[in-house]
N, C-alpha and C. Protein backbone atom coordinates (compact mmCIF):
# COMPACT_ATOMS: atom_id res chain seq x y z
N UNK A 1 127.20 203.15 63.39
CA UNK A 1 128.03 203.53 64.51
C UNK A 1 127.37 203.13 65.82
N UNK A 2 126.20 203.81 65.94
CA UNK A 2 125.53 203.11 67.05
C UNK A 2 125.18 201.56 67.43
N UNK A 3 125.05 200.79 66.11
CA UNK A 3 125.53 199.24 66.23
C UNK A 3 126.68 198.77 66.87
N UNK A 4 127.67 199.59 66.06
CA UNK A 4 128.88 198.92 66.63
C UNK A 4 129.16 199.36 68.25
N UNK A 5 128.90 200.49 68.78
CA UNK A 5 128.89 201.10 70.04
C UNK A 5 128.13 200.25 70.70
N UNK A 6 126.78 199.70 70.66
CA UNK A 6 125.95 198.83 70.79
C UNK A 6 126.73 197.04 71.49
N UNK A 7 127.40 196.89 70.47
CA UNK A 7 128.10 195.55 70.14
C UNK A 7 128.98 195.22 70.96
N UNK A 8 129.92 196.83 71.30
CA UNK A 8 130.95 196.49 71.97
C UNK A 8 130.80 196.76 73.76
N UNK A 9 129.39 197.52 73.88
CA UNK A 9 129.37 197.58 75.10
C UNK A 9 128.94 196.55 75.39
N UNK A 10 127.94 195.62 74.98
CA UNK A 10 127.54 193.97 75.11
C UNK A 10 128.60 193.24 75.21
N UNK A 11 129.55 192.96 74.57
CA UNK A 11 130.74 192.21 74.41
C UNK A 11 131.67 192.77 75.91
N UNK A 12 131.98 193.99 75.99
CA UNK A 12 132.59 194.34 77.75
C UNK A 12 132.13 193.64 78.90
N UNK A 13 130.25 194.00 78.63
CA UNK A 13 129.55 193.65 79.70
C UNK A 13 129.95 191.92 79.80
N UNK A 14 130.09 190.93 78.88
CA UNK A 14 130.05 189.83 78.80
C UNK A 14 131.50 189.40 79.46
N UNK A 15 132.65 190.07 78.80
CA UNK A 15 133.98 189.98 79.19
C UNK A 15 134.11 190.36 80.64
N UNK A 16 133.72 190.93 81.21
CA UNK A 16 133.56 191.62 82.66
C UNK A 16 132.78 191.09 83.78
N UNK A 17 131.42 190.56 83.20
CA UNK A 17 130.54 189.26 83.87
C UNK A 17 131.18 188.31 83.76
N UNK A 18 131.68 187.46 82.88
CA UNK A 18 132.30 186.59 83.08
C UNK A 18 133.57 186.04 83.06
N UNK A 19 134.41 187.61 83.08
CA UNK A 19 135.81 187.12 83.75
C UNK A 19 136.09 186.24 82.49
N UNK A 20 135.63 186.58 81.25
CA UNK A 20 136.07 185.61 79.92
C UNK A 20 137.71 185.99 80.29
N UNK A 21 138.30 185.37 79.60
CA UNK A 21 139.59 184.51 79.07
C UNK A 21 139.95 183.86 77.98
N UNK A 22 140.87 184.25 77.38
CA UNK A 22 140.88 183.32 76.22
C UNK A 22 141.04 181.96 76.38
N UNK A 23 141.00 181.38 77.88
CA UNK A 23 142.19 179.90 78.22
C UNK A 23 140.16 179.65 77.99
N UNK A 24 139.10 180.29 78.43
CA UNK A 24 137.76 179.78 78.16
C UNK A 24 137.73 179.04 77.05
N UNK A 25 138.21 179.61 75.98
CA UNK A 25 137.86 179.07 74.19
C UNK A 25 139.17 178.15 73.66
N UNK A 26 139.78 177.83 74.38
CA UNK A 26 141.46 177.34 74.21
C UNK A 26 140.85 176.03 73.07
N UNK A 27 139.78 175.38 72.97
CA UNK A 27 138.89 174.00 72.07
C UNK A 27 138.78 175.22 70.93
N UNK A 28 137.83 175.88 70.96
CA UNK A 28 137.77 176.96 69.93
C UNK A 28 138.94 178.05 68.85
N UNK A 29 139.65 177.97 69.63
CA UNK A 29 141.06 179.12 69.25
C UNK A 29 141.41 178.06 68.53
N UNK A 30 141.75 176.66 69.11
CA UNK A 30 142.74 175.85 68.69
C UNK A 30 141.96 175.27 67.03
N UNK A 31 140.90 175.28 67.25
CA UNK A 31 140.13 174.69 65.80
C UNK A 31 140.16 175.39 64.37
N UNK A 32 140.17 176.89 65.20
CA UNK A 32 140.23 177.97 64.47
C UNK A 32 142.29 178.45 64.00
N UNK A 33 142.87 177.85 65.26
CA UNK A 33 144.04 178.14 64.80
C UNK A 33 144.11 176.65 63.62
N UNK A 34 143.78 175.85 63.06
CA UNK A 34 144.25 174.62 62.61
C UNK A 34 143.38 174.42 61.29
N UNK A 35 142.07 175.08 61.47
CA UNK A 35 141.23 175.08 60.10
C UNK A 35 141.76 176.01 59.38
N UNK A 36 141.60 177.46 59.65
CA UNK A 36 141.67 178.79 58.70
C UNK A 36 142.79 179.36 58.74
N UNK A 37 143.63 179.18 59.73
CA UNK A 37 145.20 180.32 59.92
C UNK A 37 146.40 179.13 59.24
N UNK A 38 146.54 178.20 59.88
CA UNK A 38 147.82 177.07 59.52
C UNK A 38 148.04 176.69 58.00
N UNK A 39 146.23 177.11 57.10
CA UNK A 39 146.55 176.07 55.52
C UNK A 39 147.30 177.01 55.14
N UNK A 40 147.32 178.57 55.57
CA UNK A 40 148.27 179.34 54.72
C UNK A 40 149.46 180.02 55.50
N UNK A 41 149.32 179.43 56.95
CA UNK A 41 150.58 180.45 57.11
C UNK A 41 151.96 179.64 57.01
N UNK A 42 151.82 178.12 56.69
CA UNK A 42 153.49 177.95 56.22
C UNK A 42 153.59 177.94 54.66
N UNK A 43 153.13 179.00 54.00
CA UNK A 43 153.40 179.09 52.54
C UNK A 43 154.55 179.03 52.25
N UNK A 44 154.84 178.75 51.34
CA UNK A 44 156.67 179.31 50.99
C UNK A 44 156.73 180.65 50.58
N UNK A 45 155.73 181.37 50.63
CA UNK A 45 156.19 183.02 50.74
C UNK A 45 157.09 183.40 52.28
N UNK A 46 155.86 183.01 53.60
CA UNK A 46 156.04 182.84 54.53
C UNK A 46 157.74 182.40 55.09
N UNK A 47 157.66 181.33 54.58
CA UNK A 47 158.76 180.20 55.07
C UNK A 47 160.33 181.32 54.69
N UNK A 48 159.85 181.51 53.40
CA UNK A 48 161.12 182.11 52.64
C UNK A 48 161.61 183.22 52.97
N UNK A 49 160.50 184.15 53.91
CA UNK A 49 160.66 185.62 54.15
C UNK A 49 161.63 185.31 55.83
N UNK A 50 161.04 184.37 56.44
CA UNK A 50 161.69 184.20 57.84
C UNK A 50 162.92 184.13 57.75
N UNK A 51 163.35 182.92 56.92
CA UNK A 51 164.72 181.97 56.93
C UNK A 51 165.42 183.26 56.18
N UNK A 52 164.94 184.36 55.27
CA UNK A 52 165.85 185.03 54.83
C UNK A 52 166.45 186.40 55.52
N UNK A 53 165.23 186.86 56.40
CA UNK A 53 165.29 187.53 57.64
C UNK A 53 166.38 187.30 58.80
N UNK A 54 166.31 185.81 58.72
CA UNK A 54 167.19 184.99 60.08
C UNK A 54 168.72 185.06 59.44
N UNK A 55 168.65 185.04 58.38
CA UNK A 55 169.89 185.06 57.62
C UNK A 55 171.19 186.25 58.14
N UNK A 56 169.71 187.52 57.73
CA UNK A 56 170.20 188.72 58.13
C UNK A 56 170.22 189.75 59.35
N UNK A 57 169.58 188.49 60.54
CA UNK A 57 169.54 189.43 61.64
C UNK A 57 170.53 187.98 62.45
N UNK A 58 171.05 187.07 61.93
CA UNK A 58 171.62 185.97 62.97
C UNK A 58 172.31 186.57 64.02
N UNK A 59 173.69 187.68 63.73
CA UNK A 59 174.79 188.24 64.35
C UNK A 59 173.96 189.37 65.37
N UNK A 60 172.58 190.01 65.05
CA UNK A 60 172.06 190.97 66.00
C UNK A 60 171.99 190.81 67.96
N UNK A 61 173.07 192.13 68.02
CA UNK A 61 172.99 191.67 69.57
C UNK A 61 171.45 192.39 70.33
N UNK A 62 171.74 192.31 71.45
CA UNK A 62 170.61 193.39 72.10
C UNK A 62 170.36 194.61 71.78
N UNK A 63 171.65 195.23 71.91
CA UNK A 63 171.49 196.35 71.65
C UNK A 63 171.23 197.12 70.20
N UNK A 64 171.70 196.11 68.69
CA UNK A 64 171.12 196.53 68.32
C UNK A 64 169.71 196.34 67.71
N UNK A 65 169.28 195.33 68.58
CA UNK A 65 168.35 195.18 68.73
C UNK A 65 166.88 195.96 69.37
N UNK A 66 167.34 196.72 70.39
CA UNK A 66 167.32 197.59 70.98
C UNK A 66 167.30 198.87 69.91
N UNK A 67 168.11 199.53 69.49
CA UNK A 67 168.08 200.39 68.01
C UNK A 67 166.93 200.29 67.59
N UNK A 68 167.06 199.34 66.81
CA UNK A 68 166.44 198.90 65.28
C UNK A 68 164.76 199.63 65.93
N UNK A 69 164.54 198.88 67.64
CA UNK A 69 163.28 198.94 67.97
C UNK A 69 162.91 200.21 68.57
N UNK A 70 163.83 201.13 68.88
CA UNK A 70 163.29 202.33 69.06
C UNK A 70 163.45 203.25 67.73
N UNK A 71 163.85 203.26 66.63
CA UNK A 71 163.90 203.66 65.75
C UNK A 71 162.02 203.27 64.95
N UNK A 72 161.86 202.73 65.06
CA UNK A 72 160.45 202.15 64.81
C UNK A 72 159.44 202.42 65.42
N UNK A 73 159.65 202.61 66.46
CA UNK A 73 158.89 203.51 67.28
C UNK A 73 158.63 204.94 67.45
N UNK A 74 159.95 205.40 66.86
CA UNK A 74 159.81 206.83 66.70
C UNK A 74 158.97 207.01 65.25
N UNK A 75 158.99 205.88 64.53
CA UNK A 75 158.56 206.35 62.88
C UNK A 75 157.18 205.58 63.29
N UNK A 76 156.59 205.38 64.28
CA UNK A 76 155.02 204.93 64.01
C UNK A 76 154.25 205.98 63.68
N UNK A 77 153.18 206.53 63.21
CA UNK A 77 152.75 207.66 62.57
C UNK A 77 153.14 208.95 62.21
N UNK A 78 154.43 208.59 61.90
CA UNK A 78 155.55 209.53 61.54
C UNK A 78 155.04 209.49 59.64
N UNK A 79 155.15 210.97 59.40
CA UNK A 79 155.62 210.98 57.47
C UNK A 79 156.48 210.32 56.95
N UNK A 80 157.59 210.27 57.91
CA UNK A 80 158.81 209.67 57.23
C UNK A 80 159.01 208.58 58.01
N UNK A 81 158.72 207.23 57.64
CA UNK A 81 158.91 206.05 58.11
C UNK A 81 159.40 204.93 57.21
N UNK A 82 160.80 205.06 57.16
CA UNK A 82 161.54 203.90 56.56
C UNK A 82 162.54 202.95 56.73
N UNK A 83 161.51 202.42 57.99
CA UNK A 83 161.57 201.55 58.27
C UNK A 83 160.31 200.47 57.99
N UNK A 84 159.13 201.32 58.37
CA UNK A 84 157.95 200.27 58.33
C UNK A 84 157.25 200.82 56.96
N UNK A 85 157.53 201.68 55.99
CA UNK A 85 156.73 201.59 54.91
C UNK A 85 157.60 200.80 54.14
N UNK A 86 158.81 200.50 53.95
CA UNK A 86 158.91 199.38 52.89
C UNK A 86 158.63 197.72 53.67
N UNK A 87 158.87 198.02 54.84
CA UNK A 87 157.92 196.63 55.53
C UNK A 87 156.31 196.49 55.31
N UNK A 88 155.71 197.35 55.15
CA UNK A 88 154.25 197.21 54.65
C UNK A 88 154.70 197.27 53.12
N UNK A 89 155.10 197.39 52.33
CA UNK A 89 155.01 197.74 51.03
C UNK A 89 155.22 196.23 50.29
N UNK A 90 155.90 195.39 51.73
CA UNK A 90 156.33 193.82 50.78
C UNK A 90 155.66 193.14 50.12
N UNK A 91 155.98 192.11 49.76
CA UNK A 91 154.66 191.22 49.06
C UNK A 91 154.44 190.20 49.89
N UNK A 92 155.35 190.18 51.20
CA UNK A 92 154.77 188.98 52.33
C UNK A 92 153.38 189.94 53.38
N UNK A 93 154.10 191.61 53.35
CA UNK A 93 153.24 191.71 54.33
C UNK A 93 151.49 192.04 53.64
N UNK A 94 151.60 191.35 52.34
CA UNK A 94 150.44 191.91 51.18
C UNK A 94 149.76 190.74 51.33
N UNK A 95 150.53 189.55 51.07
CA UNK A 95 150.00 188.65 51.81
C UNK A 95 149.13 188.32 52.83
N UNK A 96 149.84 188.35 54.13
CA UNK A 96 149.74 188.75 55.35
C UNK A 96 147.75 189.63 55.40
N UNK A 97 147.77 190.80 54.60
CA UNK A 97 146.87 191.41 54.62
C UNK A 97 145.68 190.66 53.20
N UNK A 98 146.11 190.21 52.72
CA UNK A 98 145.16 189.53 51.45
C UNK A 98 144.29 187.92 52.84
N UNK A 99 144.87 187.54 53.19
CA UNK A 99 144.98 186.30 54.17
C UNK A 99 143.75 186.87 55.61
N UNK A 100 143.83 188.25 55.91
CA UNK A 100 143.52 188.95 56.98
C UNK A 100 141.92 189.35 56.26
N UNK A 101 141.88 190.40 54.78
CA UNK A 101 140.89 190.01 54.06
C UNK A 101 139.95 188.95 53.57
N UNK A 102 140.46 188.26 53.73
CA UNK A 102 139.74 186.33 52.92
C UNK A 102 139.05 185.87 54.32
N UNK A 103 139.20 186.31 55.48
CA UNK A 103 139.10 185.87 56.56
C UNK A 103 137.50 186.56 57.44
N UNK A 104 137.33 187.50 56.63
CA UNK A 104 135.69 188.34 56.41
C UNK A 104 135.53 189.22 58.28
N UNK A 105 136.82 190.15 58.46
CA UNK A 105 136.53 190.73 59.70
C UNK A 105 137.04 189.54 61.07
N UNK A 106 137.20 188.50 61.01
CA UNK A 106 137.69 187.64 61.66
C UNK A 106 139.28 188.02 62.13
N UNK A 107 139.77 188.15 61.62
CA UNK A 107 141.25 188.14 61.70
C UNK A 107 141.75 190.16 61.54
N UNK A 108 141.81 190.63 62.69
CA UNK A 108 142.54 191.56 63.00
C UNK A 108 143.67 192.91 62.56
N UNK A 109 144.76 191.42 62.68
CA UNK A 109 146.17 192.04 62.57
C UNK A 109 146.76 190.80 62.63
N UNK A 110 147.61 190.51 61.51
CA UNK A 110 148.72 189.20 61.56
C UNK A 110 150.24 189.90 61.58
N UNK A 111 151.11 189.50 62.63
CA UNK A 111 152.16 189.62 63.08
C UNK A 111 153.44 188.47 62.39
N UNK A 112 154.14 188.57 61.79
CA UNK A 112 154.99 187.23 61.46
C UNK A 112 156.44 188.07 62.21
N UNK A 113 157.31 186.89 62.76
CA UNK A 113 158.60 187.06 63.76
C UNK A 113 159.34 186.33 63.06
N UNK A 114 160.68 186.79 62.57
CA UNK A 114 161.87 185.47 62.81
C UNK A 114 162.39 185.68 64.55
N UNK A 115 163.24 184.65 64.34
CA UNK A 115 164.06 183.98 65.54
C UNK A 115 164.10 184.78 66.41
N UNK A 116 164.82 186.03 66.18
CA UNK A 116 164.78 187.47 67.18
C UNK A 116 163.40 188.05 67.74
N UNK A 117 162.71 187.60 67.59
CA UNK A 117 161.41 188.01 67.70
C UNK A 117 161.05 189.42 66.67
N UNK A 118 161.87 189.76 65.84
CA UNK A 118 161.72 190.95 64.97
C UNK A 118 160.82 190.25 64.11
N UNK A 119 159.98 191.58 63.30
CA UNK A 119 158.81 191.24 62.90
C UNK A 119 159.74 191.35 61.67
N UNK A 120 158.79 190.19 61.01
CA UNK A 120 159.35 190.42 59.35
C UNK A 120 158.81 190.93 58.42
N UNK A 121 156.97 190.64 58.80
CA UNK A 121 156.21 191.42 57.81
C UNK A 121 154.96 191.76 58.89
N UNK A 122 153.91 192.24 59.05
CA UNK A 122 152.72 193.20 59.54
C UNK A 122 151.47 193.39 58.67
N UNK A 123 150.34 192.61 58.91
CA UNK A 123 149.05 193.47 58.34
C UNK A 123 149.07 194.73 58.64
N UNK A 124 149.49 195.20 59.38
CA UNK A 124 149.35 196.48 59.94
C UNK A 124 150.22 196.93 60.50
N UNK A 125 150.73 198.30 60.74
CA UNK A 125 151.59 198.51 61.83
C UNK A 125 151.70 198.38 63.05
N UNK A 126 152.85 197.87 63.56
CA UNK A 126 152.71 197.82 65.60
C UNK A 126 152.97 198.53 65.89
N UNK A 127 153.13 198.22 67.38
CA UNK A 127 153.78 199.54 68.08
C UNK A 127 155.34 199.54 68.07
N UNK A 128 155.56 198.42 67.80
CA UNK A 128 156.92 198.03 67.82
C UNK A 128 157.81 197.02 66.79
N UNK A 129 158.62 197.08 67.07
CA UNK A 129 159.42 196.44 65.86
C UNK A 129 160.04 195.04 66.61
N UNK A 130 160.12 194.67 67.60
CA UNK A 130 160.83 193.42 68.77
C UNK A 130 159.51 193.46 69.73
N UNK A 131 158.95 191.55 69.33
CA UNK A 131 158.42 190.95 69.91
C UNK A 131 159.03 190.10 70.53
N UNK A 132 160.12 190.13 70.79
CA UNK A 132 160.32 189.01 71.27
C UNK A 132 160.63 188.81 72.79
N UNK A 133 160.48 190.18 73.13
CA UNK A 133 160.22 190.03 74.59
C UNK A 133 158.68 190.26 75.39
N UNK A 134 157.85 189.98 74.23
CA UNK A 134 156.86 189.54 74.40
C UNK A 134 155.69 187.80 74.26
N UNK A 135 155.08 187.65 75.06
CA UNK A 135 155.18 186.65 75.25
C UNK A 135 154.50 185.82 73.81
N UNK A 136 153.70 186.50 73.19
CA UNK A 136 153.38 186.27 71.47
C UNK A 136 155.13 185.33 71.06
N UNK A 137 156.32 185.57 71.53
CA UNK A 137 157.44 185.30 70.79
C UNK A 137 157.94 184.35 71.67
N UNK A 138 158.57 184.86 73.01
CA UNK A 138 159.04 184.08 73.81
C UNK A 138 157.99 182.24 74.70
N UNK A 139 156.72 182.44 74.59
CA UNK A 139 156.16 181.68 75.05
C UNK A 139 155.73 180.69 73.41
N UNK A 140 156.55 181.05 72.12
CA UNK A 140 156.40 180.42 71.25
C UNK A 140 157.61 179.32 70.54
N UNK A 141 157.76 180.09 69.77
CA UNK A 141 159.19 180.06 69.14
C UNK A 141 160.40 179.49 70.49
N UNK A 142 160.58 180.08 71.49
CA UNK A 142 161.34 179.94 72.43
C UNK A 142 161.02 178.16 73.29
N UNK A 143 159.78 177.71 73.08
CA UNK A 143 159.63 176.64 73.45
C UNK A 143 159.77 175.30 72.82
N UNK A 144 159.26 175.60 71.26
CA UNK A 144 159.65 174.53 70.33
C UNK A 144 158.48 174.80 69.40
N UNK A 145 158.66 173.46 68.86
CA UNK A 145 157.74 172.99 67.62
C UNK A 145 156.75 173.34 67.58
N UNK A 146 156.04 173.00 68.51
CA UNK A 146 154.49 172.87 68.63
C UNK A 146 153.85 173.88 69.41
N UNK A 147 154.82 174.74 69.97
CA UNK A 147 154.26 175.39 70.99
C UNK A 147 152.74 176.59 70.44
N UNK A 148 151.99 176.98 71.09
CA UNK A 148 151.13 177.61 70.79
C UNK A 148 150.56 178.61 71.82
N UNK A 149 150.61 179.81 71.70
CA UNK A 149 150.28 180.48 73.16
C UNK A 149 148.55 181.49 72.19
N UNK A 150 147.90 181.59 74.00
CA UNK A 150 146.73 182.07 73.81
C UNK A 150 146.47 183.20 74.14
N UNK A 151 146.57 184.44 73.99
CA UNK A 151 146.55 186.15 74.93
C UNK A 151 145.49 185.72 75.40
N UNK A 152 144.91 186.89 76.23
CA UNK A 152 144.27 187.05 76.96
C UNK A 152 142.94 188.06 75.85
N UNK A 153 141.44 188.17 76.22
CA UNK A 153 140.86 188.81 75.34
C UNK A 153 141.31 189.90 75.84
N UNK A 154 141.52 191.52 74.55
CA UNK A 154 142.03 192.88 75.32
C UNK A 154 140.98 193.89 74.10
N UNK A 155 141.25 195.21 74.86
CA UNK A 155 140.26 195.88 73.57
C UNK A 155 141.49 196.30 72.47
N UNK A 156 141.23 196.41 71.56
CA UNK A 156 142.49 196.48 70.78
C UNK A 156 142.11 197.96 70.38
N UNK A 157 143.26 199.60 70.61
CA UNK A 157 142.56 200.62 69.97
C UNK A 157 142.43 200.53 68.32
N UNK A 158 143.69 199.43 67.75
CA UNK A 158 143.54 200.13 65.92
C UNK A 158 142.58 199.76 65.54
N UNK A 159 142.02 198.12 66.03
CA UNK A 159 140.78 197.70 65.32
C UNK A 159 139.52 198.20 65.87
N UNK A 160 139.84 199.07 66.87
CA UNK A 160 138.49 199.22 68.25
C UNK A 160 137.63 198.13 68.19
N UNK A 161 138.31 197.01 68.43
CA UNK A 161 137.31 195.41 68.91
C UNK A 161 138.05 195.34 70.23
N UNK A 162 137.20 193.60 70.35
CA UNK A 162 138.25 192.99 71.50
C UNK A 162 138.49 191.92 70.51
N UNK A 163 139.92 191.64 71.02
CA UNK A 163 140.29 190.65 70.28
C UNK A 163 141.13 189.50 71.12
N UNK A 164 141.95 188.29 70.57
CA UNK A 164 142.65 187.89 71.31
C UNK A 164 143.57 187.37 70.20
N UNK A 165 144.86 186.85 70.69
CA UNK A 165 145.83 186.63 69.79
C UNK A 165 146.02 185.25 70.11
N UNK A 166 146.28 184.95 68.88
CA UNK A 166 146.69 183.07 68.69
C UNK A 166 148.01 183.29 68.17
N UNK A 167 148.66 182.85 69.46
CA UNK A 167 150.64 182.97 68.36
C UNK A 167 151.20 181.63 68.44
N UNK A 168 151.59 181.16 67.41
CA UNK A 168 152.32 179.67 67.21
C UNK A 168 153.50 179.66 66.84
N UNK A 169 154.68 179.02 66.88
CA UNK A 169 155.55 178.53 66.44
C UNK A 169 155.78 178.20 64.89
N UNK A 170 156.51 178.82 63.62
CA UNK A 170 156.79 178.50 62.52
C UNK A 170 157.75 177.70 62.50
N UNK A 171 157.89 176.47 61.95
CA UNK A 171 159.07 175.37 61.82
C UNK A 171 159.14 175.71 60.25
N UNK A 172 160.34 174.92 59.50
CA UNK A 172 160.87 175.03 58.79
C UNK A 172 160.87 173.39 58.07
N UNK A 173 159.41 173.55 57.15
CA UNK A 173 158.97 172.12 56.25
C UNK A 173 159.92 170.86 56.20
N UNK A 174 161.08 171.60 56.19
CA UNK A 174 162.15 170.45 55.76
C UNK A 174 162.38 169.78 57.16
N UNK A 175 162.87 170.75 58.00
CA UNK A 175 163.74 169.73 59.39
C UNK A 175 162.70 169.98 59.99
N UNK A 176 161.75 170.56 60.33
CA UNK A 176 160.64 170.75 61.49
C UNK A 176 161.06 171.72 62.63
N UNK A 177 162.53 172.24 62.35
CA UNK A 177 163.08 173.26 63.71
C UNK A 177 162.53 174.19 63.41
N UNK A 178 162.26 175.40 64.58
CA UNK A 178 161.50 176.06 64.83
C UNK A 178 162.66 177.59 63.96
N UNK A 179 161.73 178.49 63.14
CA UNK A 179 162.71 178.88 62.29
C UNK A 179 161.95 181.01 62.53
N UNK A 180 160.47 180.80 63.76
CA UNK A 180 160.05 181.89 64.01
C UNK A 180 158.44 181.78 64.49
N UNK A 181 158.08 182.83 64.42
CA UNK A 181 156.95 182.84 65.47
C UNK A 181 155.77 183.54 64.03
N UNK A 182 154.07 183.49 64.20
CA UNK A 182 153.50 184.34 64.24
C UNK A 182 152.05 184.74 65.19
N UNK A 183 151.54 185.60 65.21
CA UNK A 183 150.79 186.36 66.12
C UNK A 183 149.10 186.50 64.76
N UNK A 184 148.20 185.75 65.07
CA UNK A 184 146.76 186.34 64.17
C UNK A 184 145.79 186.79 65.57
N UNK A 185 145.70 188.20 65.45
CA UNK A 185 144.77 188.63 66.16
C UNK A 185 143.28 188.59 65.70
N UNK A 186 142.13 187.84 66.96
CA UNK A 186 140.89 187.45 65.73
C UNK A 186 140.49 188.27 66.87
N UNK A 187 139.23 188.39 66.10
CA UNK A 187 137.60 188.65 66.40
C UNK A 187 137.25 188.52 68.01
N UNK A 188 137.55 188.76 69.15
CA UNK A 188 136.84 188.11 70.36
C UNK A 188 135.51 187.45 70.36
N UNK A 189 134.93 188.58 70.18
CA UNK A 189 133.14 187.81 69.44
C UNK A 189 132.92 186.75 68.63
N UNK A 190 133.51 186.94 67.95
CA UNK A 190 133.36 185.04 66.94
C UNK A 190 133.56 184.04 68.02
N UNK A 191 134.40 184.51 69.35
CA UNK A 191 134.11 183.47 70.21
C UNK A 191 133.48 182.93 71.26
N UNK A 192 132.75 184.08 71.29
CA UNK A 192 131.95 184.07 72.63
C UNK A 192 130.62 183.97 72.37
């Protein structure tokens, strides 16, 4: 405990002296987004869970969009949450967390979005159920193919690290159109 207390006041002091940024490691994020996160996140588990998601949220307006996301919010450390325990219970978001494991403390929390910015599956629970008016979604998915956005480093309370988020654009193997977003929150320290 005192290590880690240790670790993270070093890591503040560093983030705070130097005004770090994630746009600092943008060579680093990007190596790390392209070696270890990309060989598995267009699996066809992945691929299959979006496009079938998009299927079923195509007609969703705002508002109930809006719903869906305060309903999810009310069930975050709620007993009765069913909404997000059969969303953790999937075998994408098992995935998701097997992928987060293999990754040895590196990797956070992985977020996957279809089109709506609604999450489809979660290593973990959020706070919310609609990313997509966040910029993890909109500065992704919303731009195209390739797009790739970098957060900013923040302290994260579930993992109590700092971390930063790498969110990219999911296309769809066949046509290359952009078919959803995901969010891997890593390690800050692995980069600094």
């Amino acid at each position: 405990m005192v290590r880690s207390i240790t670790r993270l006041t070093a890591l503040l002091a560093i983030v705070t002296a130097s005004g770090a940024h994630a746009g600092d490691y943008d060579a680093q994020l990007t190596a790390y987004l392209d070696n270890s996160v990309r060989p598995w996140a267009t699996a066809p588990i992945i691929i299959d869970a979006i496009k079938a998601q998009n299927a079923h949220t195509e007609g969703y307006d705002q508002a109930r969009i809006d719903e869906l996301d305060l309903a999810w919010r009310a069930q975050v450390g709620a007993a009765d949450s069913p909404m997000i325990s059969p969303m953790l219970a999937s075998p994408v978001s098992e995935y998701l967390r097997e992928q987060s494991a293999a990754a040895n403390g590196q990797v956070t929390e992985i977020i996957l979005m279809d089109a709506k910015g609604l999450n489809v599956a979660v290593s973990e629970v959020t706070s919310d159920y609609w990313q997509g008016d966040e910029e993890k979604h909109f500065l992704t998915y919303a731009i195209g193919p390739d797009a790739i956005h970098f957060g900013e480093v923040e302290f994260d309370e579930s993992s109590q690290s700092y971390q930063v988020q790498i969110s990219f654009t999911i296309n769809d193997p066949e046509t290359g159109t952009p078919i959803g977003a995901m969010t891997v929150g890593v390690d800050a320290e692995a980069f600094m």
